[in-house]
C-alpha atoms as a PDB file:
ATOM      1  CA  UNK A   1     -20.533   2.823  77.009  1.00  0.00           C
ATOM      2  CA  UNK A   2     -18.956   2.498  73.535  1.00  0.00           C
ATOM      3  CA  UNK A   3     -20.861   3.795  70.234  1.00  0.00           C
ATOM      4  CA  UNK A   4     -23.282   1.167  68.574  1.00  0.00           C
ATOM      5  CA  UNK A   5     -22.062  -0.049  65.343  1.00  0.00           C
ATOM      6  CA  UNK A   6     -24.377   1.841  63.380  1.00  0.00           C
ATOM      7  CA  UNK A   7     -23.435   5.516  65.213  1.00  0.00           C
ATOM      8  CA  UNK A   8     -19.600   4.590  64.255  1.00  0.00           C
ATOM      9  CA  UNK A   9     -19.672   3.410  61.187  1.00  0.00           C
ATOM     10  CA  UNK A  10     -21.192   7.128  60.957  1.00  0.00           C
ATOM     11  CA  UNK A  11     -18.506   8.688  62.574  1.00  0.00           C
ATOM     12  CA  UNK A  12     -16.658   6.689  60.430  1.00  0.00           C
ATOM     13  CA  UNK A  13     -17.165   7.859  57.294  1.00  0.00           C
ATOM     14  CA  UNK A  14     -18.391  11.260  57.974  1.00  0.00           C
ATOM     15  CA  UNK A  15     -16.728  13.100  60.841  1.00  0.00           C
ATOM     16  CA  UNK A  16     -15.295  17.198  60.550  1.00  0.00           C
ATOM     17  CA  UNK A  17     -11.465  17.626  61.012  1.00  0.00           C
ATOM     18  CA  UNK A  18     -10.222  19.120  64.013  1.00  0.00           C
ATOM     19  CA  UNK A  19      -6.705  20.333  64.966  1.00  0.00           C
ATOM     20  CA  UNK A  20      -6.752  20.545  68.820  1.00  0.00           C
ATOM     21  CA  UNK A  21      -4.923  22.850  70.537  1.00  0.00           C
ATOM     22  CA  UNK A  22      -3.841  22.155  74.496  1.00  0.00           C
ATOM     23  CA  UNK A  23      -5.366  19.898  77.175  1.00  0.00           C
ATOM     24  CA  UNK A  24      -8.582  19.371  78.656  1.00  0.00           C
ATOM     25  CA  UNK A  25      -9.531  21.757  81.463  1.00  0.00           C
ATOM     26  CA  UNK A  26     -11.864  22.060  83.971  1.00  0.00           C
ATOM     27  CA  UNK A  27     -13.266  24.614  81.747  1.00  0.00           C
ATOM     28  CA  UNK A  28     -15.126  24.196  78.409  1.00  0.00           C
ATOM     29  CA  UNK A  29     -13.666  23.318  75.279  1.00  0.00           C
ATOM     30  CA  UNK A  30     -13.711  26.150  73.092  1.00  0.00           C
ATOM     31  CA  UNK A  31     -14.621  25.366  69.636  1.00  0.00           C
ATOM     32  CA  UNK A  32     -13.850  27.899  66.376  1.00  0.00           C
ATOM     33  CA  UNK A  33     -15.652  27.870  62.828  1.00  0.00           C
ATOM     34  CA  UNK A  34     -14.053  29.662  60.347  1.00  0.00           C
ATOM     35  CA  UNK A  35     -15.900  31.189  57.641  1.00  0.00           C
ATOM     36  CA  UNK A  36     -16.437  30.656  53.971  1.00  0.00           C
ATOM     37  CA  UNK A  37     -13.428  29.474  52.015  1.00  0.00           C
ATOM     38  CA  UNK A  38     -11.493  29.463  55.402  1.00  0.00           C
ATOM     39  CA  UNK A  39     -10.095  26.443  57.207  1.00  0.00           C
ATOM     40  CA  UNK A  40      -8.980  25.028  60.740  1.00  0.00           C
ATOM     41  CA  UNK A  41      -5.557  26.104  59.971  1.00  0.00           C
ATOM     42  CA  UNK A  42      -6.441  30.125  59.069  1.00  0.00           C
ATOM     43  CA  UNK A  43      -7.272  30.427  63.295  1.00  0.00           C
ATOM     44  CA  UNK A  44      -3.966  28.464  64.476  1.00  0.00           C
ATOM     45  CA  UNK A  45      -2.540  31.537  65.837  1.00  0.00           C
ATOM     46  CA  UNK A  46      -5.619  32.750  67.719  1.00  0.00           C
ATOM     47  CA  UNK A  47      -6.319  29.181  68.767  1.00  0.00           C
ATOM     48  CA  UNK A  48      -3.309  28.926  70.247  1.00  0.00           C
ATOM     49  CA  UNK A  49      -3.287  31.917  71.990  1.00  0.00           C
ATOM     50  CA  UNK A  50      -6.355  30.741  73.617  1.00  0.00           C
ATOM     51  CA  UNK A  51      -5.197  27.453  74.648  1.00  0.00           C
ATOM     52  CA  UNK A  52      -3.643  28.750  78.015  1.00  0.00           C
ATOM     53  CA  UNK A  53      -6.688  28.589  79.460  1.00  0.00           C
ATOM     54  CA  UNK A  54      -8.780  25.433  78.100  1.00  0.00           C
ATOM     55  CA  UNK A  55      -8.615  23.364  75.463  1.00  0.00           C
ATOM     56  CA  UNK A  56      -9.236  24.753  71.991  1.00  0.00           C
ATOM     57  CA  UNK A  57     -10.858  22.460  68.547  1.00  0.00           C
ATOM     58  CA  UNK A  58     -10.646  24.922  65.110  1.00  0.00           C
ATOM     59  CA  UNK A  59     -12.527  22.728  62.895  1.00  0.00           C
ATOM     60  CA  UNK A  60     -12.982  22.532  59.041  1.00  0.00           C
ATOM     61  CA  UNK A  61     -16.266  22.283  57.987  1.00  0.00           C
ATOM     62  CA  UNK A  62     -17.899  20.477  55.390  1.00  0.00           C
ATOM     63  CA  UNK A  63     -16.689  21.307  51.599  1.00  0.00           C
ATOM     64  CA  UNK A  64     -13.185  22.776  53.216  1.00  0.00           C
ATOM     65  CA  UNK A  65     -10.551  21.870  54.624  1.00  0.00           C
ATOM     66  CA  UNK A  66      -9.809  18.000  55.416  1.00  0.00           C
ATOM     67  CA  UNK A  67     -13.394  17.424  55.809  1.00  0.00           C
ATOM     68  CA  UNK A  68     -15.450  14.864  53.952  1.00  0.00           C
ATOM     69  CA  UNK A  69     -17.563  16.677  51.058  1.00  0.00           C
ATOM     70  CA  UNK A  70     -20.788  16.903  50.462  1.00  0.00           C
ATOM     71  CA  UNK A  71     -23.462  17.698  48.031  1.00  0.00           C
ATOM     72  CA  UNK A  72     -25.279  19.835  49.871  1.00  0.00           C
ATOM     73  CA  UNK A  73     -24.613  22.936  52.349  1.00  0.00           C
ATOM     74  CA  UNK A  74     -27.173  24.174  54.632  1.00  0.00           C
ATOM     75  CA  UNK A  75     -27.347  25.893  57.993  1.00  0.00           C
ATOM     76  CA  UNK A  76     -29.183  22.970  59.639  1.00  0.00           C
ATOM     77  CA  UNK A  77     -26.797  20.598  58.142  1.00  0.00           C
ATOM     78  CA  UNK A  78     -23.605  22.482  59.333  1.00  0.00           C
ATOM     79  CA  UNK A  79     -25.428  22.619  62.620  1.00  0.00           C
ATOM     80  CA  UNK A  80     -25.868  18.889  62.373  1.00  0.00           C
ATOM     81  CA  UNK A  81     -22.190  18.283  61.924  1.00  0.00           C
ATOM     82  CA  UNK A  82     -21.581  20.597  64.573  1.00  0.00           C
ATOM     83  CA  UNK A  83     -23.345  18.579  67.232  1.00  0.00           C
ATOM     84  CA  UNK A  84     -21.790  15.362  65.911  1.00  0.00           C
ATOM     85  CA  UNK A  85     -18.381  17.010  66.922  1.00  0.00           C
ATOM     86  CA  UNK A  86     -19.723  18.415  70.399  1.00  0.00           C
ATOM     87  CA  UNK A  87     -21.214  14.569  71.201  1.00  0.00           C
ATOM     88  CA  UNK A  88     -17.328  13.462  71.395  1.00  0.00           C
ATOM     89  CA  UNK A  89     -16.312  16.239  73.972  1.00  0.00           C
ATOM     90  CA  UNK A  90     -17.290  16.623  77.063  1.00  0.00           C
ATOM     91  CA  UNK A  91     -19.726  19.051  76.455  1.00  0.00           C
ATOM     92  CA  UNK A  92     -21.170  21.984  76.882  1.00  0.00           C
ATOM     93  CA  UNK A  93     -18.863  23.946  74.826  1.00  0.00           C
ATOM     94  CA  UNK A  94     -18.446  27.706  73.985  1.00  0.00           C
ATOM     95  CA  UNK A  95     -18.217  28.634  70.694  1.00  0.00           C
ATOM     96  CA  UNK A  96     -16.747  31.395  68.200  1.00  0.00           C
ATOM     97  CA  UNK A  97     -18.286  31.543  64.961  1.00  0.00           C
ATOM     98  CA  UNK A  98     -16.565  34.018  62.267  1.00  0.00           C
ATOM     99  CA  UNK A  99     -18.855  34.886  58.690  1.00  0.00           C
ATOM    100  CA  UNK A 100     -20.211  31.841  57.122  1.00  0.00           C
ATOM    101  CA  UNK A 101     -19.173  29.705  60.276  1.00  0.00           C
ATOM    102  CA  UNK A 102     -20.394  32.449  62.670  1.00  0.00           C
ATOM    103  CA  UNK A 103     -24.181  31.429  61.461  1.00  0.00           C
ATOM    104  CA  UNK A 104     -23.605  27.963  61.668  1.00  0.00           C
ATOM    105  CA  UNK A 105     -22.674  28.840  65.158  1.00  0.00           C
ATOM    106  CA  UNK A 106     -25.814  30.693  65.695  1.00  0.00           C
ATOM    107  CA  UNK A 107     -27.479  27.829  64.042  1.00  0.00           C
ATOM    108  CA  UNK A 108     -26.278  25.222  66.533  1.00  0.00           C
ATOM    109  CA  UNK A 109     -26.878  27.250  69.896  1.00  0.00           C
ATOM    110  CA  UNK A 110     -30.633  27.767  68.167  1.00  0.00           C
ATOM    111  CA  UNK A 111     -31.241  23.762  67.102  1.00  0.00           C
ATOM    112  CA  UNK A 112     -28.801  22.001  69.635  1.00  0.00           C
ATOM    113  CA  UNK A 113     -29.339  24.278  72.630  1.00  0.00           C
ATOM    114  CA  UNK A 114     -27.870  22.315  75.403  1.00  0.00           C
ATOM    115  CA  UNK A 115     -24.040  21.604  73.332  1.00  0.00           C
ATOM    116  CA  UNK A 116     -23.497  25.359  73.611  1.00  0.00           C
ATOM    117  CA  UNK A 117     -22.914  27.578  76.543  1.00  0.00           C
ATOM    118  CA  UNK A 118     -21.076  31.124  75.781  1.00  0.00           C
ATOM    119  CA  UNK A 119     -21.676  32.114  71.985  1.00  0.00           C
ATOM    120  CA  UNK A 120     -18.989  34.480  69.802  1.00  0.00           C
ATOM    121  CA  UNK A 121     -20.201  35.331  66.904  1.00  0.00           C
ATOM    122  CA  UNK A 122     -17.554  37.177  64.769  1.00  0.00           C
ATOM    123  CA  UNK A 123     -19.368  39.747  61.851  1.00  0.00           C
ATOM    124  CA  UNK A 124     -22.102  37.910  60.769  1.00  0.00           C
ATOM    125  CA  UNK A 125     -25.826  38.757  61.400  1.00  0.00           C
ATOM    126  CA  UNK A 126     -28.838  35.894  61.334  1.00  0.00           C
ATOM    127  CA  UNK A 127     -30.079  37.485  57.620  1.00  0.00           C
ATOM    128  CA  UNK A 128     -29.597  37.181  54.303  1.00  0.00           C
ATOM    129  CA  UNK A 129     -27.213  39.252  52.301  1.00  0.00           C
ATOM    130  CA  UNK A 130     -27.349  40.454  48.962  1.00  0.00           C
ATOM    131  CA  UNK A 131     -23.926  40.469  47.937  1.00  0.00           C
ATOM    132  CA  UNK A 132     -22.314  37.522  46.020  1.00  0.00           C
ATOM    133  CA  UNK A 133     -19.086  35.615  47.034  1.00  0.00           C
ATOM    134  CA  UNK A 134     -18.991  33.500  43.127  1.00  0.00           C
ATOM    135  CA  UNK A 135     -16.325  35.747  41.982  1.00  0.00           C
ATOM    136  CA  UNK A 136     -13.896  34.106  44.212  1.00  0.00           C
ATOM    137  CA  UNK A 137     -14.749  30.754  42.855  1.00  0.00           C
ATOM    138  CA  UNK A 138     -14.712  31.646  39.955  1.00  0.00           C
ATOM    139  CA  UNK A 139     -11.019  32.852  40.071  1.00  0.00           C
ATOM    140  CA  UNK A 140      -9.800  29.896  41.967  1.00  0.00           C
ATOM    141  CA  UNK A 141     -11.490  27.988  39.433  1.00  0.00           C
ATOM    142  CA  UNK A 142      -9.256  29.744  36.523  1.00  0.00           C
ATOM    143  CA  UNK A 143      -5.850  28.798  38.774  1.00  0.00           C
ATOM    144  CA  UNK A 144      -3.741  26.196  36.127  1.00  0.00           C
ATOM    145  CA  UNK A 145      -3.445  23.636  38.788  1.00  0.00           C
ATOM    146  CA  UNK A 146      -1.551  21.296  36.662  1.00  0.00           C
ATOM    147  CA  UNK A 147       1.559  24.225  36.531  1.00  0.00           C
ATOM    148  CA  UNK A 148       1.599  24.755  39.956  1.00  0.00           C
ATOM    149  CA  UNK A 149       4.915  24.288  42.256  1.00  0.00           C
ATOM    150  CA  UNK A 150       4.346  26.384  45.075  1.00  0.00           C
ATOM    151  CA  UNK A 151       1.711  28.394  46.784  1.00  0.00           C
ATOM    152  CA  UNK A 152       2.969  31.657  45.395  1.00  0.00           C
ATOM    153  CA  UNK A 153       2.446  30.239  42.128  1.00  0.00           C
ATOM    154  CA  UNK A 154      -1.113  30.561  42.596  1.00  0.00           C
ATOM    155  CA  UNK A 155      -1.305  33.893  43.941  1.00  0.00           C
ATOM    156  CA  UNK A 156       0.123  35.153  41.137  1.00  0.00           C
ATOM    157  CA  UNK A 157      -2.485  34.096  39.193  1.00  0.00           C
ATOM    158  CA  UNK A 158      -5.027  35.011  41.646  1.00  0.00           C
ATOM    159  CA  UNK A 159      -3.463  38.141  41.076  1.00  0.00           C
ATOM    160  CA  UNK A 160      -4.250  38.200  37.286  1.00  0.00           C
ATOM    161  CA  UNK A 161      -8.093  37.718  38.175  1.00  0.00           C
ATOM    162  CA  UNK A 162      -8.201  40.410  40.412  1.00  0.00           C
ATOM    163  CA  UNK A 163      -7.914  39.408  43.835  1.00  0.00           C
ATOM    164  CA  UNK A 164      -6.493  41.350  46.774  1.00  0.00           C
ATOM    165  CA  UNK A 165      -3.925  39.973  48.022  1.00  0.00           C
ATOM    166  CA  UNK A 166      -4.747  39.712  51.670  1.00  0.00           C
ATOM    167  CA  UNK A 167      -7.115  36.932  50.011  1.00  0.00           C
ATOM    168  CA  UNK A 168      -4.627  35.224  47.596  1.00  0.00           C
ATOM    169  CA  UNK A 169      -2.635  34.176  50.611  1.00  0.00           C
ATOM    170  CA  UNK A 170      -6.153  33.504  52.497  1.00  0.00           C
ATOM    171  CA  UNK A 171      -7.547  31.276  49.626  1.00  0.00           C
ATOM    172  CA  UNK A 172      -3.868  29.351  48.834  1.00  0.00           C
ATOM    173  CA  UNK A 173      -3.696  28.315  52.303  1.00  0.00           C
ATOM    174  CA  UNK A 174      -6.855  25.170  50.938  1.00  0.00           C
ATOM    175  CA  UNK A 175      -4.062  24.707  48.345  1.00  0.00           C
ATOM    176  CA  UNK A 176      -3.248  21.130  48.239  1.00  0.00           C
ATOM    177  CA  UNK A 177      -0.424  21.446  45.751  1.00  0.00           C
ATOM    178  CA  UNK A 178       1.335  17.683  45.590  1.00  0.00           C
ATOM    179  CA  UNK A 179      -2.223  16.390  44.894  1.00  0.00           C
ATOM    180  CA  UNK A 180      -2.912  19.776  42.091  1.00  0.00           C
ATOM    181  CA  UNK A 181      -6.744  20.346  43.673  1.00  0.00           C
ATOM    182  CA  UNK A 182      -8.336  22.610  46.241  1.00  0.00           C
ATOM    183  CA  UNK A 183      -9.063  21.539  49.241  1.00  0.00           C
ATOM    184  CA  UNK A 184     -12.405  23.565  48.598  1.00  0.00           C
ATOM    185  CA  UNK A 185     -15.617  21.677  46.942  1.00  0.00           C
ATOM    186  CA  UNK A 186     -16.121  24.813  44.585  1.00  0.00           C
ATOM    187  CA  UNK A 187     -18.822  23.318  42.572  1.00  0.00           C
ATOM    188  CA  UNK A 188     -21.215  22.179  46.010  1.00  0.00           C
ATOM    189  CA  UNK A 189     -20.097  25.708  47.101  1.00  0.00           C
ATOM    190  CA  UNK A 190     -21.598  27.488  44.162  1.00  0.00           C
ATOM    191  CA  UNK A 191     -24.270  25.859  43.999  1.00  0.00           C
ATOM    192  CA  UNK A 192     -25.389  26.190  47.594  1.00  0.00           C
ATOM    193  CA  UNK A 193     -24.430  30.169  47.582  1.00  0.00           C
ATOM    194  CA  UNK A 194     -28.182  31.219  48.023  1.00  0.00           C
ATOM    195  CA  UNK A 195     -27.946  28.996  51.280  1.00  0.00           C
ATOM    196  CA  UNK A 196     -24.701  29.998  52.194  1.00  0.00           C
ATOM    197  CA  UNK A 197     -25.839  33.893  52.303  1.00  0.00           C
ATOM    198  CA  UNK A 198     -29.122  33.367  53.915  1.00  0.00           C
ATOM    199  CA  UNK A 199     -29.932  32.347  56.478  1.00  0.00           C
ATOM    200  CA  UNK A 200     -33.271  30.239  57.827  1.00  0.00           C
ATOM    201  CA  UNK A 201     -36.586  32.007  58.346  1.00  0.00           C
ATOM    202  CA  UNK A 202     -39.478  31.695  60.351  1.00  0.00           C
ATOM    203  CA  UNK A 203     -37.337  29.892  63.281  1.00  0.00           C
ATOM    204  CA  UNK A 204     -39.356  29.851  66.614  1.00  0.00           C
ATOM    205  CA  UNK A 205     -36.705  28.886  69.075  1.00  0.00           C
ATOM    206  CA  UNK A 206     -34.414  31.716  70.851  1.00  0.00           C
ATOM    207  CA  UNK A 207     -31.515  30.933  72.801  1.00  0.00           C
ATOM    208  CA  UNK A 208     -30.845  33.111  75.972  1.00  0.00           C
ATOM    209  CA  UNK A 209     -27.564  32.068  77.261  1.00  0.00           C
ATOM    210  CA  UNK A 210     -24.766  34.777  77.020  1.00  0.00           C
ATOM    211  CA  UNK A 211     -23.652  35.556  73.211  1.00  0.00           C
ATOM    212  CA  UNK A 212     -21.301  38.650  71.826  1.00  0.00           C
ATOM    213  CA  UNK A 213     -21.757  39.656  68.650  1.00  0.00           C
ATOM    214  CA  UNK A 214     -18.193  41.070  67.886  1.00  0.00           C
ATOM    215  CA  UNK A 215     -17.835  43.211  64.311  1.00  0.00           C
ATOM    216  CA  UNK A 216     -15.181  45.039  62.953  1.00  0.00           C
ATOM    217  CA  UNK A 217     -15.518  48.651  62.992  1.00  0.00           C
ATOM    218  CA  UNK A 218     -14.892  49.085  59.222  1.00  0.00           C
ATOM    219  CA  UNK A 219     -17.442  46.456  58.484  1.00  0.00           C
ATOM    220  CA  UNK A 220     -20.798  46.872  57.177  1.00  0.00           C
ATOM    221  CA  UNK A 221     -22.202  42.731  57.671  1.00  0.00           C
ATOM    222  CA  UNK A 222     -24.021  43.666  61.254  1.00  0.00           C
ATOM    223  CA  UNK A 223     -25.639  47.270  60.758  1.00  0.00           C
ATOM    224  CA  UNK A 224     -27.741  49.102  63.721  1.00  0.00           C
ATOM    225  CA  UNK A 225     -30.922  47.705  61.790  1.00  0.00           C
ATOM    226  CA  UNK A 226     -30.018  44.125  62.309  1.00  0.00           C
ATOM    227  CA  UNK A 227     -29.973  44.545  65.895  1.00  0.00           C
ATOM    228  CA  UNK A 228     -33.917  43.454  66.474  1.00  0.00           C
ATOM    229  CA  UNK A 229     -33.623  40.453  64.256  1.00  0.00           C
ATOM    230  CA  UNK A 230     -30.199  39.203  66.334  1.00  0.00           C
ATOM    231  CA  UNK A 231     -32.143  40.049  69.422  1.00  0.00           C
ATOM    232  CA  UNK A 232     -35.319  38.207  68.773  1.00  0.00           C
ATOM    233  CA  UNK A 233     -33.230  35.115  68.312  1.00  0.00           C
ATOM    234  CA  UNK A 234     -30.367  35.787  71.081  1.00  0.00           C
ATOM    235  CA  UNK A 235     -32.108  38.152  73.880  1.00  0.00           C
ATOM    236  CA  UNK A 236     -29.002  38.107  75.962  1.00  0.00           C
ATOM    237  CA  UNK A 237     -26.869  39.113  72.656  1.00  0.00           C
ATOM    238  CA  UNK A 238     -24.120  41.863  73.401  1.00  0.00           C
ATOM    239  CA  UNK A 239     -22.574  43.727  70.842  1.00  0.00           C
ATOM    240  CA  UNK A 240     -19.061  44.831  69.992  1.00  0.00           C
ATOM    241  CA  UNK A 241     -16.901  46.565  67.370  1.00  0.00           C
ATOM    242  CA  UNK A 242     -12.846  45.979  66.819  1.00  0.00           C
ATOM    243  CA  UNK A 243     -11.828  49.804  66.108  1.00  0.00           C
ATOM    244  CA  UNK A 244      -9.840  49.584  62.651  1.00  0.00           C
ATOM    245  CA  UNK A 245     -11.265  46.446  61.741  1.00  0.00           C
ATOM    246  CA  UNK A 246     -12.959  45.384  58.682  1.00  0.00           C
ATOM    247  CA  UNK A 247     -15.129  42.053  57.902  1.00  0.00           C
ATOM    248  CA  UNK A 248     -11.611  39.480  58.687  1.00  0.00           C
ATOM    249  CA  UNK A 249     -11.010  41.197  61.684  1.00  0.00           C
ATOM    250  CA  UNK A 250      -9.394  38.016  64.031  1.00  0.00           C
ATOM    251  CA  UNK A 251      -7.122  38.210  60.981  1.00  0.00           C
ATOM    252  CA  UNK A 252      -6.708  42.227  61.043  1.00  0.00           C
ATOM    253  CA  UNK A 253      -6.457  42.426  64.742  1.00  0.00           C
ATOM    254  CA  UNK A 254      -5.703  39.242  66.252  1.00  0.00           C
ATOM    255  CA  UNK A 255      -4.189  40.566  69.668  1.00  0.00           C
ATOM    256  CA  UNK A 256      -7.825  42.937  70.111  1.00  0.00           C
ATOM    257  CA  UNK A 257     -10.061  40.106  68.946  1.00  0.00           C
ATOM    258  CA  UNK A 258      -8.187  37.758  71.003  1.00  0.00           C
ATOM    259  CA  UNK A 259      -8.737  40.160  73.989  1.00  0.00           C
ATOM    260  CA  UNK A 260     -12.098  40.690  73.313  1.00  0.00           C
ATOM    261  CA  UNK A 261     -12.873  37.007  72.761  1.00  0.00           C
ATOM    262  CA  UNK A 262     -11.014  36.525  76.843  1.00  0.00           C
ATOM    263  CA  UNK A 263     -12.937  39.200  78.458  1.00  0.00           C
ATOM    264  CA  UNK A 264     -16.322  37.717  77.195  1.00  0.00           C
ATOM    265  CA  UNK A 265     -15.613  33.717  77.547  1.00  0.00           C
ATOM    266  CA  UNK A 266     -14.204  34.953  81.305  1.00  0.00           C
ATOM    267  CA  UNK A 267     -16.715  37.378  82.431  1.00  0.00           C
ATOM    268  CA  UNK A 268     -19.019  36.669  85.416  1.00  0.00           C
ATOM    269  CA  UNK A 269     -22.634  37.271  84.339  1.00  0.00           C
ATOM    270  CA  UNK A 270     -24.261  35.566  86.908  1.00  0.00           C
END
């Protein structure tokens, strides 16, 4: 049965971007969220990778990316757009969530249950943090756009502001340079940073399929006294640390998140 005209014109005009990667499967389609600032494109390798055993969706989400824009940016919402996504596969999927994406992950398995079977979630915790991410806006916001010819051009003067450059190359990558703009909705972003590093309260549902929490080592975003909060909400949660790894670890260790990510999505725990 085709969409009514109503539910495509929706798709229509508001639908995330996906870059697929390999065929449908008898297995579940595995979708990845990347985190704040991040795109689709930052988990082609890993994606990839993964593809040799079922088809794998990175998606950008809304405000990054090739993604439609929007003025607002909340976990529900991301959730929301989520679902949309999930409606056009054959669903269930599985799901890896990293930072920022990893609660909107958590988010969907909580509101939209039955689109979600096997749950990643890649060093994130269901709280709110106290630390602030504006600084990064802020220095993409002082990048001379206008005198820009290549990507390197802009990590130089990411450079200049102070930022590492494991995250110039990160941040340059939502470069779109012919068109002299990010591909980034800084404004809605820094507006909606209280959202972004909170994450909803007084939530009743729990979702008890099987979910890994996976952290980096090095990493201080999912301490030992998160663990009761993450559990009330995911009983069956798991947990996991990438020895060496810091908060990016799929970028730090690829081949041991990658692994990781296998032996969980593969594992019998029936």
């Amino acid at each position: 049965m085709g969409l009514a005209p109503h539910v495509f014109h929706r798709y229509l005009i508001f639908m995330l971007n996906m870059i697929t990667h390999g065929a449908e499967t008898d297995r579940p389609p595995l979708i990845i969220v990347h985190g704040l600032y991040g795109s689709a494109r930052n988990w082609g390798v890993i994606a990839k990778r993964l593809s040799d055993e079922r088809q794998v969706i990175a998606v950008d989400l809304r405000n990054h990316g090739h993604s439609p824009w929007k003025d607002s940016h909340s976990y529900p919402e991301l959730a929301a757009d989520l679902a949309d996504v999930i409606e056009t596969l054959n669903g269930p999927v599985d799901v890896i969530g990293h930072s920022m994406g990893g609660k909107a992950a958590m988010m969907l398995a909580l509101l939209h249950p039955e689109h979600v079977g096997r749950l990643l979630v890649a060093d994130i915790a269901p709280v709110s943090y106290t630390h602030s991410q504006i600084q990064f806006i802020e220095a993409m916001r002082k990048v001379d756009l206008m005198a820009l010819s290549r990507r390197s051009d802009a990590e130089t003067q990411l450079a200049a502001a102070g930022v590492d450059p494991a995250l110039q190359s990160f941040f340059t990558q939502s470069l779109d340079i012919p068109n002299k703009r990010w591909r980034l909705n800084l404004d809605v972003l820094a507006d909606q940073m209280s959202l972004i590093l909170s994450f909803p309260e007084g939530l009743t549902e729990n979702w008890t399929k099987p979910a890994l929490f996976l952290s980096g080592a090095q990493s201080d975003y999912v301490k030992a006294e998160y663990r009761p909060q993450i559990k009330s909400l995911f009983p069956a949660a798991r947990f996991a640390k990438i020895p060496g790894a810091g908060h990016w670890l799929h970028a730090e260790k690829p081949r041991e998140f990658e692994a990781a990510a296998r032996a969980f999505f593969n594992a019998n725990f029936d």
